[in-house]
N, C-alpha and C. Protein backbone atom coordinates (compact mmCIF):
# COMPACT_ATOMS: atom_id res chain seq x y z
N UNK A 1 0.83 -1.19 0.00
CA UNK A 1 0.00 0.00 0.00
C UNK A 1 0.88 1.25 0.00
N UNK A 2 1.68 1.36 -1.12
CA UNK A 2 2.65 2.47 -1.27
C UNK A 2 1.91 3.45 -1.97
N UNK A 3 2.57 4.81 -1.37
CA UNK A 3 1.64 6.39 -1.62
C UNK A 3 2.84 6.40 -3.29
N UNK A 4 2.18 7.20 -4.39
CA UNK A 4 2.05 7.16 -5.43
C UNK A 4 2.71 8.56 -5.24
N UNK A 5 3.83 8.86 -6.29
CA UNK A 5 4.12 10.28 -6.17
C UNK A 5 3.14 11.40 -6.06
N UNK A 6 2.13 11.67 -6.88
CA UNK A 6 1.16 12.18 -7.94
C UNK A 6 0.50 12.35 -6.46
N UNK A 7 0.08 11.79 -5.70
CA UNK A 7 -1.02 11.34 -4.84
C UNK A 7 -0.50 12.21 -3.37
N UNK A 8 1.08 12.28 -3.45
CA UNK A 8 2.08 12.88 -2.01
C UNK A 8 1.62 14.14 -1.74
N UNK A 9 1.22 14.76 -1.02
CA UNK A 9 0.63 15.91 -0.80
C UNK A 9 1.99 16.92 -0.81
N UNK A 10 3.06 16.36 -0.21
CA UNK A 10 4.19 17.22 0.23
C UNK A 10 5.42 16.67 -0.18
N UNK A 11 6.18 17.35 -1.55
CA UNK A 11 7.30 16.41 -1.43
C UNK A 11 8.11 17.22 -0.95
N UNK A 12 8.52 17.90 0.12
CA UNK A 12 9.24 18.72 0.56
C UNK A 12 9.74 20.11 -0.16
N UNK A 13 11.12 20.49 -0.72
CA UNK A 13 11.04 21.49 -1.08
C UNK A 13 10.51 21.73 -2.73
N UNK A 14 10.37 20.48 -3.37
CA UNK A 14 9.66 20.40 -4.49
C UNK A 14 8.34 21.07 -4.43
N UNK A 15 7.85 21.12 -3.70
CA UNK A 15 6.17 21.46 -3.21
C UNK A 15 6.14 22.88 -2.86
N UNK A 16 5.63 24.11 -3.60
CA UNK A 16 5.65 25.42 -3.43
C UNK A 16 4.89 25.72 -2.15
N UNK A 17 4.81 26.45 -1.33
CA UNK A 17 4.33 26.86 -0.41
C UNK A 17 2.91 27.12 -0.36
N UNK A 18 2.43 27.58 -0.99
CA UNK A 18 0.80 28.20 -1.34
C UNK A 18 0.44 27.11 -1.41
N UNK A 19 0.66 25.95 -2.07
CA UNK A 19 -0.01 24.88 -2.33
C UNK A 19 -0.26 23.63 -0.86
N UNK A 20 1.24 23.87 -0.51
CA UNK A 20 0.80 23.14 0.97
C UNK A 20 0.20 23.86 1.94
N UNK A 21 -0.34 24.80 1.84
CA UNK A 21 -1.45 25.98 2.78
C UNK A 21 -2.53 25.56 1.97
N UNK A 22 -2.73 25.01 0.68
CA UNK A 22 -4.22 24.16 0.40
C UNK A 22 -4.63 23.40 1.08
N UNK A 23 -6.48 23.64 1.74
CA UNK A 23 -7.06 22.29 2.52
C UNK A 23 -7.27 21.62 1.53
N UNK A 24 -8.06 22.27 0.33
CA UNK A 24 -9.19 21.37 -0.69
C UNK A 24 -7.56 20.46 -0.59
N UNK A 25 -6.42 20.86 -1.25
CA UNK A 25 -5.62 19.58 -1.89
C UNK A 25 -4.93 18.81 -1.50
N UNK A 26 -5.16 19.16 0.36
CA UNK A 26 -4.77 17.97 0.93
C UNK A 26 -5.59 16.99 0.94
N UNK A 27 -6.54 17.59 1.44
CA UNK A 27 -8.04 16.26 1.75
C UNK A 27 -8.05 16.06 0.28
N UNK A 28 -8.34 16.35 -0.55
CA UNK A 28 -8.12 15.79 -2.13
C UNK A 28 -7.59 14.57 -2.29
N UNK A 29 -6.46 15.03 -2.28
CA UNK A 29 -5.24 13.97 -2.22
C UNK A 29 -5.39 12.92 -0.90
N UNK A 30 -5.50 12.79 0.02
CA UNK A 30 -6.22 12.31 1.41
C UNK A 30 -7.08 11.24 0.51
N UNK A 31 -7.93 11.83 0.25
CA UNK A 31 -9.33 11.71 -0.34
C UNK A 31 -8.63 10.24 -1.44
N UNK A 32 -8.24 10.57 -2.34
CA UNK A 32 -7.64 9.62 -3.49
C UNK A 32 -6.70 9.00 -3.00
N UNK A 33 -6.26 8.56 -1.88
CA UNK A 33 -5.47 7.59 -1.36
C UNK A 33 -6.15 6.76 -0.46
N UNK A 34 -6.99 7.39 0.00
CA UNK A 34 -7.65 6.50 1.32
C UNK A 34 -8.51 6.22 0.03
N UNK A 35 -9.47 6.59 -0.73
CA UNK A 35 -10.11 5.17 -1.90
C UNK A 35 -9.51 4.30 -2.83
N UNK A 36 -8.29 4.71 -2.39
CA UNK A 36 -7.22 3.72 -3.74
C UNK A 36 -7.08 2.80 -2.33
N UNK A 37 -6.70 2.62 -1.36
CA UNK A 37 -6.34 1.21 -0.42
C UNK A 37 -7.72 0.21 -0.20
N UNK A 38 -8.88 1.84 0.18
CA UNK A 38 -9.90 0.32 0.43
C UNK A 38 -10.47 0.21 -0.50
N UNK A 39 -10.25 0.40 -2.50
CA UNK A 39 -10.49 -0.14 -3.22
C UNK A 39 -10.06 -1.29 -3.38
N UNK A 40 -8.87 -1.40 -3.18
CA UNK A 40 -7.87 -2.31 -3.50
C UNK A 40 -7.76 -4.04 -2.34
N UNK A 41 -8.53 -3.41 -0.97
CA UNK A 41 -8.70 -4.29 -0.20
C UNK A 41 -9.98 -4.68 -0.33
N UNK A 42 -11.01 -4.00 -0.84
CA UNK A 42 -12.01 -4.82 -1.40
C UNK A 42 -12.26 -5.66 -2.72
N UNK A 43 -11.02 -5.41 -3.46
CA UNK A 43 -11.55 -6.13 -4.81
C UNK A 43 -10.64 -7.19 -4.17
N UNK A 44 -9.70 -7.44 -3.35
CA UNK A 44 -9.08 -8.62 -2.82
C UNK A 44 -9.96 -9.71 -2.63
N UNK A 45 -11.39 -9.07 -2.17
CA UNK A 45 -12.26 -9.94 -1.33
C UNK A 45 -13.59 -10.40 -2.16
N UNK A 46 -13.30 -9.57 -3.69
CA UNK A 46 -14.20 -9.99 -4.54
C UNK A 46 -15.18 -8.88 -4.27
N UNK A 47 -14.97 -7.58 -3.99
CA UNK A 47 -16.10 -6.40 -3.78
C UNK A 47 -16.00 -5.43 -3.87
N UNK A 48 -16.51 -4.45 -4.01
CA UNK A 48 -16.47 -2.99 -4.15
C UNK A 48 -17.62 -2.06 -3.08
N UNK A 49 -17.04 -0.74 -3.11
CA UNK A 49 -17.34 0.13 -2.27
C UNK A 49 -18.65 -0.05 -2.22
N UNK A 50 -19.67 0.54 -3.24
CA UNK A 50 -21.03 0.00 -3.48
C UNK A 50 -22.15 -1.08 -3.17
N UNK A 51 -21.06 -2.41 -2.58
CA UNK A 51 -21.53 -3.45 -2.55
C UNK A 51 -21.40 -3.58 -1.01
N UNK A 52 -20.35 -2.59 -0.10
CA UNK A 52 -20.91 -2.30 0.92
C UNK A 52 -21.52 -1.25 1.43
N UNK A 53 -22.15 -0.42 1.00
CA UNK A 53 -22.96 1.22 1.08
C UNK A 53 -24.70 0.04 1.02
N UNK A 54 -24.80 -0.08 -0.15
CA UNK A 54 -26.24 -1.20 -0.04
C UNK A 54 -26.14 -2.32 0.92
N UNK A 55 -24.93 -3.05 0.86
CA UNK A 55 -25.20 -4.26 2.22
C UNK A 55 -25.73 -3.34 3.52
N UNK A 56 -24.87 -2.39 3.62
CA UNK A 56 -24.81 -1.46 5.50
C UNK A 56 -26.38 -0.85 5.21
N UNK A 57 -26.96 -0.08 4.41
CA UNK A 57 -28.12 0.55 4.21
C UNK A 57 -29.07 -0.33 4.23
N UNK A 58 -29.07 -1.50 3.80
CA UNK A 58 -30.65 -2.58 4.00
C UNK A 58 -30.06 -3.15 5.26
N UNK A 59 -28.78 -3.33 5.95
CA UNK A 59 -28.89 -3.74 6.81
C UNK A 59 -29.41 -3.19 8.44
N UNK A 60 -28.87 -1.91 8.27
CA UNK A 60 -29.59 -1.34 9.07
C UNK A 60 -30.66 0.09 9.08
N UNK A 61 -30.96 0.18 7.80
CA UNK A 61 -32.51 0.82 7.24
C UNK A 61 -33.54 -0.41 7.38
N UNK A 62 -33.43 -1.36 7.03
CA UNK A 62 -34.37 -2.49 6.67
C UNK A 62 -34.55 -2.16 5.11
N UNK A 63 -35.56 -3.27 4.49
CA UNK A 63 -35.65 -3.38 3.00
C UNK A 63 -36.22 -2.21 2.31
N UNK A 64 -36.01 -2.37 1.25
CA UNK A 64 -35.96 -0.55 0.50
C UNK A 64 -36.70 -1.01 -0.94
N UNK A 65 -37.24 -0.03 -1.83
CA UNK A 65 -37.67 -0.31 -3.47
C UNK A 65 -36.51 0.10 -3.69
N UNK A 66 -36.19 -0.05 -5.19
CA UNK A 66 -34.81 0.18 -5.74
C UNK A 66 -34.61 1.83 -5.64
N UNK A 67 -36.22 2.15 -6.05
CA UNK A 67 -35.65 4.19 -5.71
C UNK A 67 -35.69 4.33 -4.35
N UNK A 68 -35.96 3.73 -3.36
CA UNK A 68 -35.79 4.62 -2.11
C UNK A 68 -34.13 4.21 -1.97
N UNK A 69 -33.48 2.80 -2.07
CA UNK A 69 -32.32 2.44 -1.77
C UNK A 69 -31.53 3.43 -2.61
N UNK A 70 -31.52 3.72 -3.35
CA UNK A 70 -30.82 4.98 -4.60
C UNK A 70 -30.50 6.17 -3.46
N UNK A 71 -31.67 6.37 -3.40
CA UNK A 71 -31.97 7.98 -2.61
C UNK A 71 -31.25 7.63 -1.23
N UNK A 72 -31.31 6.75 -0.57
CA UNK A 72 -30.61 6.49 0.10
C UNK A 72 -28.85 6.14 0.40
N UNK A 73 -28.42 5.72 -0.53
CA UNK A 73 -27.29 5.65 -0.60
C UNK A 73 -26.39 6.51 -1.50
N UNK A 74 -27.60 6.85 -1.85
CA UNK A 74 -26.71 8.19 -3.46
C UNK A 74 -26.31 7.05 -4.44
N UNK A 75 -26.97 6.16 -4.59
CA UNK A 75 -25.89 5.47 -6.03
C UNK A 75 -27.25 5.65 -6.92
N UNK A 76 -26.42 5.99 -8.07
CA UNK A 76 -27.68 6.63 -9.23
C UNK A 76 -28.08 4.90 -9.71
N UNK A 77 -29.60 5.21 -9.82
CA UNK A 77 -30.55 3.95 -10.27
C UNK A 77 -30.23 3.22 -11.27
N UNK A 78 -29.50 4.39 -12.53
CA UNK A 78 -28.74 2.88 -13.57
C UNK A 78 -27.36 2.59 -12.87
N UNK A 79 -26.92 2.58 -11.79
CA UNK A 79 -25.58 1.99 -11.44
C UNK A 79 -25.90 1.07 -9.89
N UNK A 80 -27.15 1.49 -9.78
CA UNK A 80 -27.43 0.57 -8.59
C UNK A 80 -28.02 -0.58 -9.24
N UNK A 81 -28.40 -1.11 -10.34
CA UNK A 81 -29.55 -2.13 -10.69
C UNK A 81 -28.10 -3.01 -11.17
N UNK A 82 -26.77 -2.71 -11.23
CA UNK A 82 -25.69 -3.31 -11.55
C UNK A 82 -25.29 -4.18 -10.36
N UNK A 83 -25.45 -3.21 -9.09
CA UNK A 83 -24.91 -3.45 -8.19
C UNK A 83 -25.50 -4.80 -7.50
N UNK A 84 -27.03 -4.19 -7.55
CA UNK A 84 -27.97 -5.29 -6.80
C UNK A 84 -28.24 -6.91 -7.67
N UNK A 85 -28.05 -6.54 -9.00
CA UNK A 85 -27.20 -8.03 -9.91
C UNK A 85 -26.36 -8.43 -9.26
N UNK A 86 -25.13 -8.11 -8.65
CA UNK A 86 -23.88 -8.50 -8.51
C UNK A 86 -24.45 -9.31 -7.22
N UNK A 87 -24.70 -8.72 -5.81
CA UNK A 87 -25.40 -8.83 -4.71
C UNK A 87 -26.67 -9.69 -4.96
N UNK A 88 -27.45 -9.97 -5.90
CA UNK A 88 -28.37 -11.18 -6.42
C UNK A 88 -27.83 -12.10 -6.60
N UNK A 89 -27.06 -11.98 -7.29
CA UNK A 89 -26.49 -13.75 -8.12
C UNK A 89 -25.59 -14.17 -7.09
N UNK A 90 -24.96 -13.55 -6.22
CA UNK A 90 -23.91 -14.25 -4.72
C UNK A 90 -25.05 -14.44 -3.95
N UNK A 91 -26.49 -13.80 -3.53
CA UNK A 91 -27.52 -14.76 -2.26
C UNK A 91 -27.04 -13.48 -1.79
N UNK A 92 -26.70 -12.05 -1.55
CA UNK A 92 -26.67 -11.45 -0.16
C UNK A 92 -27.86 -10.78 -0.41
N UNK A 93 -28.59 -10.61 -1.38
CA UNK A 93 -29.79 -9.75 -1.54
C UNK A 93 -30.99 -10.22 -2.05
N UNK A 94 -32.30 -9.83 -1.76
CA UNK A 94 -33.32 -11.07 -2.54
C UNK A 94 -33.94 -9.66 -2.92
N UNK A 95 -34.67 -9.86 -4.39
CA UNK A 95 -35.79 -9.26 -5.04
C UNK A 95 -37.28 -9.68 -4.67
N UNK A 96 -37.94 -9.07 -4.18
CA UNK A 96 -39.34 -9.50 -3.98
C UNK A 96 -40.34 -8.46 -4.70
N UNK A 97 -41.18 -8.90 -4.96
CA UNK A 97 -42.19 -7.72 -5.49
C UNK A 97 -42.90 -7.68 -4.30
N UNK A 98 -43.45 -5.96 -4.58
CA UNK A 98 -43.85 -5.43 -3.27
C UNK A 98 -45.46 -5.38 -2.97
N UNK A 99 -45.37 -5.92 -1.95
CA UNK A 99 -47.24 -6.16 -1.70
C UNK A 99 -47.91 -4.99 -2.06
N UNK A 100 -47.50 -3.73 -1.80
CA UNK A 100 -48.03 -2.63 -2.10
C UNK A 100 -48.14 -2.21 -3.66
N UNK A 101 -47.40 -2.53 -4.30
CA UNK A 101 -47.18 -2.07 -5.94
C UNK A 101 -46.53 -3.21 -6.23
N UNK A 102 -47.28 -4.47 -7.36
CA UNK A 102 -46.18 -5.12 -7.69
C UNK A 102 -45.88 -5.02 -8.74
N UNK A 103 -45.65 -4.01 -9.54
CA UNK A 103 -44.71 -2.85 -10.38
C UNK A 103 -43.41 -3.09 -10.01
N UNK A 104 -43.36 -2.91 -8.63
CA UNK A 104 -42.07 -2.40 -8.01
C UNK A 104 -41.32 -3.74 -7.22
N UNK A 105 -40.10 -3.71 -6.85
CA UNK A 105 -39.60 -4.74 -6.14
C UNK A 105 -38.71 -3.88 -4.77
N UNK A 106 -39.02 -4.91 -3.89
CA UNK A 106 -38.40 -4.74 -2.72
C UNK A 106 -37.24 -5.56 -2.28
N UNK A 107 -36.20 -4.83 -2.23
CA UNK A 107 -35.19 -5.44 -1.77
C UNK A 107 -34.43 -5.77 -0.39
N UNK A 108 -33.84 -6.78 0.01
CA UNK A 108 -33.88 -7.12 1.24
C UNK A 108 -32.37 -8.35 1.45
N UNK A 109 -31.60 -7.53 2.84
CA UNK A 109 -30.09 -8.42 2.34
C UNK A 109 -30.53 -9.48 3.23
N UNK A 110 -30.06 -10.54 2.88
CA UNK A 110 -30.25 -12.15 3.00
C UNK A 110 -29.36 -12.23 4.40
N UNK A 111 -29.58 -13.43 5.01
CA UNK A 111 -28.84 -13.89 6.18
C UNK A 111 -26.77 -14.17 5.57
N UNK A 112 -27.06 -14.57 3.91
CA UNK A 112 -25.68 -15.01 3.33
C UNK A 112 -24.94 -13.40 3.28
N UNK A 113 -25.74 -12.66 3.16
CA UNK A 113 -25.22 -11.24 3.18
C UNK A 113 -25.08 -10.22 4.08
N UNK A 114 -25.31 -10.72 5.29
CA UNK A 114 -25.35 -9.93 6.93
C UNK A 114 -23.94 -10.58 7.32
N UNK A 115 -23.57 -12.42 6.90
CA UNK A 115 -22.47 -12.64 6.42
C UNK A 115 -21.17 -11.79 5.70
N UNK A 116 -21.57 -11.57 4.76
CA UNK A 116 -20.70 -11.05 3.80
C UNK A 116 -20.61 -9.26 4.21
N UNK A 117 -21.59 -8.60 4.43
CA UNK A 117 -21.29 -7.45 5.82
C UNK A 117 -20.32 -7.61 6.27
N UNK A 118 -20.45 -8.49 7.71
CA UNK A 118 -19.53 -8.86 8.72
C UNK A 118 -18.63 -8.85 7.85
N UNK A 119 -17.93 -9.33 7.03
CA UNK A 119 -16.40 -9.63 6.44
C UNK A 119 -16.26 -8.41 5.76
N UNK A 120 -17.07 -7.74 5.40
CA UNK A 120 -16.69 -6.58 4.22
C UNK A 120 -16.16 -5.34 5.95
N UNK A 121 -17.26 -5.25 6.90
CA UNK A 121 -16.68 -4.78 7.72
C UNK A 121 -15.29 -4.91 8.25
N UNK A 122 -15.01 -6.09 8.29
CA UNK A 122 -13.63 -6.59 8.97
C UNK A 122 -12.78 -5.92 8.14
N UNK A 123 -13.15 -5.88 6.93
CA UNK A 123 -11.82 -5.67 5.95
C UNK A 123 -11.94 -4.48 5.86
N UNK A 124 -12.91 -2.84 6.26
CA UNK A 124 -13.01 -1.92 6.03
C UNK A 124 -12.39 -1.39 7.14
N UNK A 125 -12.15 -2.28 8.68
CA UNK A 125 -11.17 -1.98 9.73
C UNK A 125 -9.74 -2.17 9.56
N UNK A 126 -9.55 -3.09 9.13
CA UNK A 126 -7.98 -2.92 8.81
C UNK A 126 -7.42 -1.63 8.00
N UNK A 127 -8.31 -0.94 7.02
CA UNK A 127 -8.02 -0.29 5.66
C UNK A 127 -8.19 1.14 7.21
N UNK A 128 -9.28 1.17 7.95
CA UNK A 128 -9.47 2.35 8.64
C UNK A 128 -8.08 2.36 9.83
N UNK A 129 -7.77 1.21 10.18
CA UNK A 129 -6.68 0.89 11.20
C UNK A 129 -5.17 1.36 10.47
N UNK A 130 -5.74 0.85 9.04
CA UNK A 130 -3.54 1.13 8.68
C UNK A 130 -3.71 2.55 8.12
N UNK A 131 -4.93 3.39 7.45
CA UNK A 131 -4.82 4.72 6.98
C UNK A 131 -4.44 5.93 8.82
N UNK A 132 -5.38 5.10 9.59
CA UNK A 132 -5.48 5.88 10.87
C UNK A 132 -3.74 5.90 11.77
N UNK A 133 -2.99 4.64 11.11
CA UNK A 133 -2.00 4.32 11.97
C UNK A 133 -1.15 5.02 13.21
N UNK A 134 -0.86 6.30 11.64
CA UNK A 134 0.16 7.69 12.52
C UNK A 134 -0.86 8.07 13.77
N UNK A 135 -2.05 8.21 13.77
CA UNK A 135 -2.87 8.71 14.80
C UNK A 135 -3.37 7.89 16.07
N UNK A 136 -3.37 8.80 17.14
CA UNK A 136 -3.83 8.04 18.76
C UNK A 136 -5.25 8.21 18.81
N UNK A 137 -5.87 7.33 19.35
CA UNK A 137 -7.48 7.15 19.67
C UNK A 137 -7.51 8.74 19.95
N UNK A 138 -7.57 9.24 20.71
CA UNK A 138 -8.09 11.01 20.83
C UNK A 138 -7.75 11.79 19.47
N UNK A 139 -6.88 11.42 19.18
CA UNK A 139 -6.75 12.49 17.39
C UNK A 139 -7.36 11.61 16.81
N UNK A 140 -7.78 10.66 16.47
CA UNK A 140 -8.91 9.49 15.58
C UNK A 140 -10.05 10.32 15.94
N UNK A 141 -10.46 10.10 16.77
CA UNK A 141 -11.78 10.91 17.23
C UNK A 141 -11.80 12.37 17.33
N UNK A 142 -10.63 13.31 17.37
CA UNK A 142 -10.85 14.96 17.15
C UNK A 142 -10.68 14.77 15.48
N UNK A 143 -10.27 14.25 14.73
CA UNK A 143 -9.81 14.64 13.05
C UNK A 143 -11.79 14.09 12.59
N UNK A 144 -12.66 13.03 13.14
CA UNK A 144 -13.58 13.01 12.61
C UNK A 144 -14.43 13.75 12.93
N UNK A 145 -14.09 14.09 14.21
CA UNK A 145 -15.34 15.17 14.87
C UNK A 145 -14.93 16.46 13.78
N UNK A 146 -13.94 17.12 13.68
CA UNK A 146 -13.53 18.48 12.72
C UNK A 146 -13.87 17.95 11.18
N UNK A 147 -13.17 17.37 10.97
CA UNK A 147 -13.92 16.89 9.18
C UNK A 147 -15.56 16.84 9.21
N UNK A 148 -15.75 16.08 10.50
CA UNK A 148 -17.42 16.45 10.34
C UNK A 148 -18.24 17.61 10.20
N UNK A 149 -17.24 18.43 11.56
CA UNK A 149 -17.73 20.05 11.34
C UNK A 149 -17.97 20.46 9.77
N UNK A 150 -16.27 20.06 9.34
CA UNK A 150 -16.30 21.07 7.89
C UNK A 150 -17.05 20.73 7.04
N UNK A 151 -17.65 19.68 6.97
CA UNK A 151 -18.53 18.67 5.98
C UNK A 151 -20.21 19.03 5.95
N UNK A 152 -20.54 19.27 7.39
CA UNK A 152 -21.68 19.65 8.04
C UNK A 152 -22.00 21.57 7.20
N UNK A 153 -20.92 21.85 7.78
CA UNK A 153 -21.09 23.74 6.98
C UNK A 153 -21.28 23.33 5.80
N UNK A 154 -19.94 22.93 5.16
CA UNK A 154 -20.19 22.96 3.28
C UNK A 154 -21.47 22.37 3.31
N UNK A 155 -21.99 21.54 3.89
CA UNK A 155 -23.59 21.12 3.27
C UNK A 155 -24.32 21.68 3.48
N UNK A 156 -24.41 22.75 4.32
CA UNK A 156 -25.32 23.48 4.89
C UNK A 156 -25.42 24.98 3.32
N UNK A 157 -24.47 24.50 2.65
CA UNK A 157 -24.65 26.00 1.60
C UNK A 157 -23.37 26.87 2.30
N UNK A 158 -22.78 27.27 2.87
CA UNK A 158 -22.31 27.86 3.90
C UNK A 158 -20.88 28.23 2.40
């Protein structure tokens, strides 16, 4: 899990000054390294990011139609009906049509896929354990509480 030149936020005096006083291009760069490892530790395991955003969301939302699970997880409806294929044909997800509209189908993750959770979790702790490394439990917990702040304003319009 080696940092990529391109990706180094700081190569010392190579790196102009103004630019390392950038937040956007640290967290940027932050940003594109921490999804390049736990990309990379999930396709190990046969999975992708997506395939745990829908496992964690039906698992603890309960079962969803394909547009509420969308709206819910932000994955746009032609890239979620990919996803929930992938998650169909392994057993972690079942299609049912919905008593209310059976137009529509309701989706719902399987006992094989509260399974496959659990492991996608395990493997999303190690990826959170070796990015977090340099940091002590109290800076783990002040860097999410402040990213939250800043995350919370920018959404607010701010």
């Amino acid at each position: 899990m080696e940092t990529t030149d391109e990706t180094r936020f700081d190569r010392g005096e190579e790196t102009p000054e103004r630019l390392k006083r950038q937040f956007s291009r640290l967290v940027g760069m932050t940003a594109t390294q921490t999804r390049r490892v736990a990309g990379e530790a999930l396709r190990a395991v046969g999975a992708h990011k997506d395939h745990f955003v829908v496992l964690a969301t039906l698992a603890e939302a309960g079962p969803a139609s394909q547009a509420a699970l969308s709206g819910r997880t932000r994955i746009y409806k032609s890239d979620l009906v990919s996803v929930l294929n992938d998650l169909a044909d392994a057993g972690w997800v079942r299609r049912s049509p919905d008593p209310a509209d059976r137009r529509r189908n309701v989706i719902t993750v399987t006992e094989d896929g509260r399974r496959r959770l659990d492991e996608l979790d395990h493997v999303l702790d190690g990826v959170n354990e070796h990015i977090m490394a340099p940091l002590g439990p109290d800076e783990r917990t002040q860097l999410f509480a402040l990213l939250g702040r800043v995350n919370a304003h920018l959404d607010d319009g701010s």
